[in-house]
C-alpha atoms as a PDB file:
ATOM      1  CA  UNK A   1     -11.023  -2.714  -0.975  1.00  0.00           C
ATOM      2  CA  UNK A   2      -8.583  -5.491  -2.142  1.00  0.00           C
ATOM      3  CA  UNK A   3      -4.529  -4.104  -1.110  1.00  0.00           C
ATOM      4  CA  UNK A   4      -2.099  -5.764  -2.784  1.00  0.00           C
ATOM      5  CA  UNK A   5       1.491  -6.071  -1.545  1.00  0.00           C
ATOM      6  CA  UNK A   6       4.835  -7.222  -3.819  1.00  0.00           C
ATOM      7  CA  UNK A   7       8.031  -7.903  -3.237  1.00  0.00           C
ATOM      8  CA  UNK A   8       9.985  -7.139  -0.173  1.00  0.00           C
ATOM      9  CA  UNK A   9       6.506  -5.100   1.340  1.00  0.00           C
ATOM     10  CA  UNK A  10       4.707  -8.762   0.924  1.00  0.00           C
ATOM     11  CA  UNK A  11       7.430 -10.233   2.852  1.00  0.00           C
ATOM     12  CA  UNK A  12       7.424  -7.797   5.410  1.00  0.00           C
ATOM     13  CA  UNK A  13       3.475  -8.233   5.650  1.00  0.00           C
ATOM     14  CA  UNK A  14       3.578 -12.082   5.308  1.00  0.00           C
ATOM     15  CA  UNK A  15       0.666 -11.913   2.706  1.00  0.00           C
ATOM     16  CA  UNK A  16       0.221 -11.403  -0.830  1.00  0.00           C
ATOM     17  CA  UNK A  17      -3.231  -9.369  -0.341  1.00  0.00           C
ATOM     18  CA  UNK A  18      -6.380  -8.905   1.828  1.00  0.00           C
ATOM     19  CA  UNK A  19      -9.366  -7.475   1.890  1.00  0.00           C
ATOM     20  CA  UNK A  20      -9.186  -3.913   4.035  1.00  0.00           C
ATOM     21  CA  UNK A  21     -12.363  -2.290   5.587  1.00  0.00           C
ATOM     22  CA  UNK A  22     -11.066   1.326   5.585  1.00  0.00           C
ATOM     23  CA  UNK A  23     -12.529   5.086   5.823  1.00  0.00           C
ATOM     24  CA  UNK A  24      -9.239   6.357   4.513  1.00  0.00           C
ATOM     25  CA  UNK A  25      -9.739   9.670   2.241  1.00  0.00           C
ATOM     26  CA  UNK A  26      -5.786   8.868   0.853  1.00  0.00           C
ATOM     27  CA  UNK A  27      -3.209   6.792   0.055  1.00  0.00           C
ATOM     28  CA  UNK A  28      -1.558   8.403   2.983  1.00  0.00           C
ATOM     29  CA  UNK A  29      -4.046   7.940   5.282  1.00  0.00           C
ATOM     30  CA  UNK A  30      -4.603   4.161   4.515  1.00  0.00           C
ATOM     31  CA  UNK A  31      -0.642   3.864   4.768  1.00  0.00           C
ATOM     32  CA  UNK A  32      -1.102   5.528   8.565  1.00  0.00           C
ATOM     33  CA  UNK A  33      -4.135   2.844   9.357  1.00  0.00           C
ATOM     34  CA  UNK A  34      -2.498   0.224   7.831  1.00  0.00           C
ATOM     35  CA  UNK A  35       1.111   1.188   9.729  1.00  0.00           C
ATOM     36  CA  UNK A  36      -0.668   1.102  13.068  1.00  0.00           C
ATOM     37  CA  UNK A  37      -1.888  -2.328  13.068  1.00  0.00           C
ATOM     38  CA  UNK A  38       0.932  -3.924  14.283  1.00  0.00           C
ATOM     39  CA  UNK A  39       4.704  -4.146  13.555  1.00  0.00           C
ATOM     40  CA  UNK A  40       4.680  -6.180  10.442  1.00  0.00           C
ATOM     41  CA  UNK A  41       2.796  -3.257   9.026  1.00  0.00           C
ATOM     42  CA  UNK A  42       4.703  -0.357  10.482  1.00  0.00           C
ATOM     43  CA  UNK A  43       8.305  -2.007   8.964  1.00  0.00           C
ATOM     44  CA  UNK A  44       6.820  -2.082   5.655  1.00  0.00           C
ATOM     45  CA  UNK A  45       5.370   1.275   5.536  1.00  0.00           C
ATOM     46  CA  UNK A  46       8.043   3.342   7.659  1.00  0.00           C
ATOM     47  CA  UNK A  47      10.054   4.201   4.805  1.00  0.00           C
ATOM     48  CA  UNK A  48       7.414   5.457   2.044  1.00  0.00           C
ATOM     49  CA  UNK A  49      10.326   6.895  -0.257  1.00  0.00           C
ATOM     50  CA  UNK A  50      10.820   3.669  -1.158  1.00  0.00           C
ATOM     51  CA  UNK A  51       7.518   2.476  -1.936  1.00  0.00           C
ATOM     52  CA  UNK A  52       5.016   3.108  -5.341  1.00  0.00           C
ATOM     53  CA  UNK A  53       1.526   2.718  -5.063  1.00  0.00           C
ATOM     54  CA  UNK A  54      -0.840   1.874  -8.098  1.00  0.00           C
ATOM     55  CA  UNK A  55      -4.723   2.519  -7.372  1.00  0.00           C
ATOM     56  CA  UNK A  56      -7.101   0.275 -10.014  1.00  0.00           C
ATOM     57  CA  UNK A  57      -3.581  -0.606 -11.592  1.00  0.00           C
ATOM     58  CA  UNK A  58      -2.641   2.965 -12.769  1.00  0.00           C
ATOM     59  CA  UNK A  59       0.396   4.283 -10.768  1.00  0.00           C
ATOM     60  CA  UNK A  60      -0.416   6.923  -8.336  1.00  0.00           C
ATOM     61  CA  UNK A  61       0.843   9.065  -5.629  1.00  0.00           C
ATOM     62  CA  UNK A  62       0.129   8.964  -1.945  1.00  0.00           C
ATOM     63  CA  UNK A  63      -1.573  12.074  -1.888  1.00  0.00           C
ATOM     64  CA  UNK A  64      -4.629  10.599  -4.482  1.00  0.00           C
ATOM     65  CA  UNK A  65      -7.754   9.505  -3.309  1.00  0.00           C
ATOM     66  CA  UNK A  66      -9.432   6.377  -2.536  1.00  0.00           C
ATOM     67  CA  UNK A  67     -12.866   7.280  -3.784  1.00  0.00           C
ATOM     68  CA  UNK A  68     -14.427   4.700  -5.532  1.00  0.00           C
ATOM     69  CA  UNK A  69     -10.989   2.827  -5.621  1.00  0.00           C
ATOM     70  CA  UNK A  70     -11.465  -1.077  -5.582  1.00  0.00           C
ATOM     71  CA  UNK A  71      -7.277  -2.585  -5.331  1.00  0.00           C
ATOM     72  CA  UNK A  72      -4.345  -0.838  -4.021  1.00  0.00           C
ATOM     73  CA  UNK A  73      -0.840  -2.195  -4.499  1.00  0.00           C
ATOM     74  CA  UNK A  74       2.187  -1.820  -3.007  1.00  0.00           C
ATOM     75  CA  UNK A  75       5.628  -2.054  -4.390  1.00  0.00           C
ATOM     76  CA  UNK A  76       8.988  -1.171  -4.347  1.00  0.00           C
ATOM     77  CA  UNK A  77      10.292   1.152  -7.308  1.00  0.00           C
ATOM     78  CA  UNK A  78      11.108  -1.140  -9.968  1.00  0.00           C
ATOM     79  CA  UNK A  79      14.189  -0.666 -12.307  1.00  0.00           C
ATOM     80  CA  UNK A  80      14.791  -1.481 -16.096  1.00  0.00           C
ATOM     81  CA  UNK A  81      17.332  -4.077 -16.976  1.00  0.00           C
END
């Protein structure tokens, strides 16, 4: 599946998106894959209050699952202004 990462997460990462090979059932559980790569991945992912998640561009929670799902992105809670 194609992950997506914005703002301060892609900087964290050091990449805009990538393609992920992944049996994760969950959000969660591709957050706990994804956070034990290395530590690039664990600082962006060790605070998931302050991350969103969107699955096929719909907003999500980290509970939902990944069946069939072809992008997840990343992002920080955004804010009206």
């Amino acid at each position: 599946m194609n992950v997506v990462y914005f703002a301060w997460v892609r900087e964290r990462i050091g990449l805009p998106q990538e393609t992920v090979e992944t049996d994760a059932a969950t959000v969660k559980d591709l957050i706990a894959e994804l956070g034990a790569r290395e530590e690039r991945y664990a600082a962006a992912f060790a605070d998931t209050s302050a991350l969103r998640v969107a699955l096929d561009q719909e907003l999500s929670d980290f509970d939902a699952s990944l069946a069939g799902v072809r992008e997840v992105a990343f992002f920080p809670p955004m804010t009206g202004g």
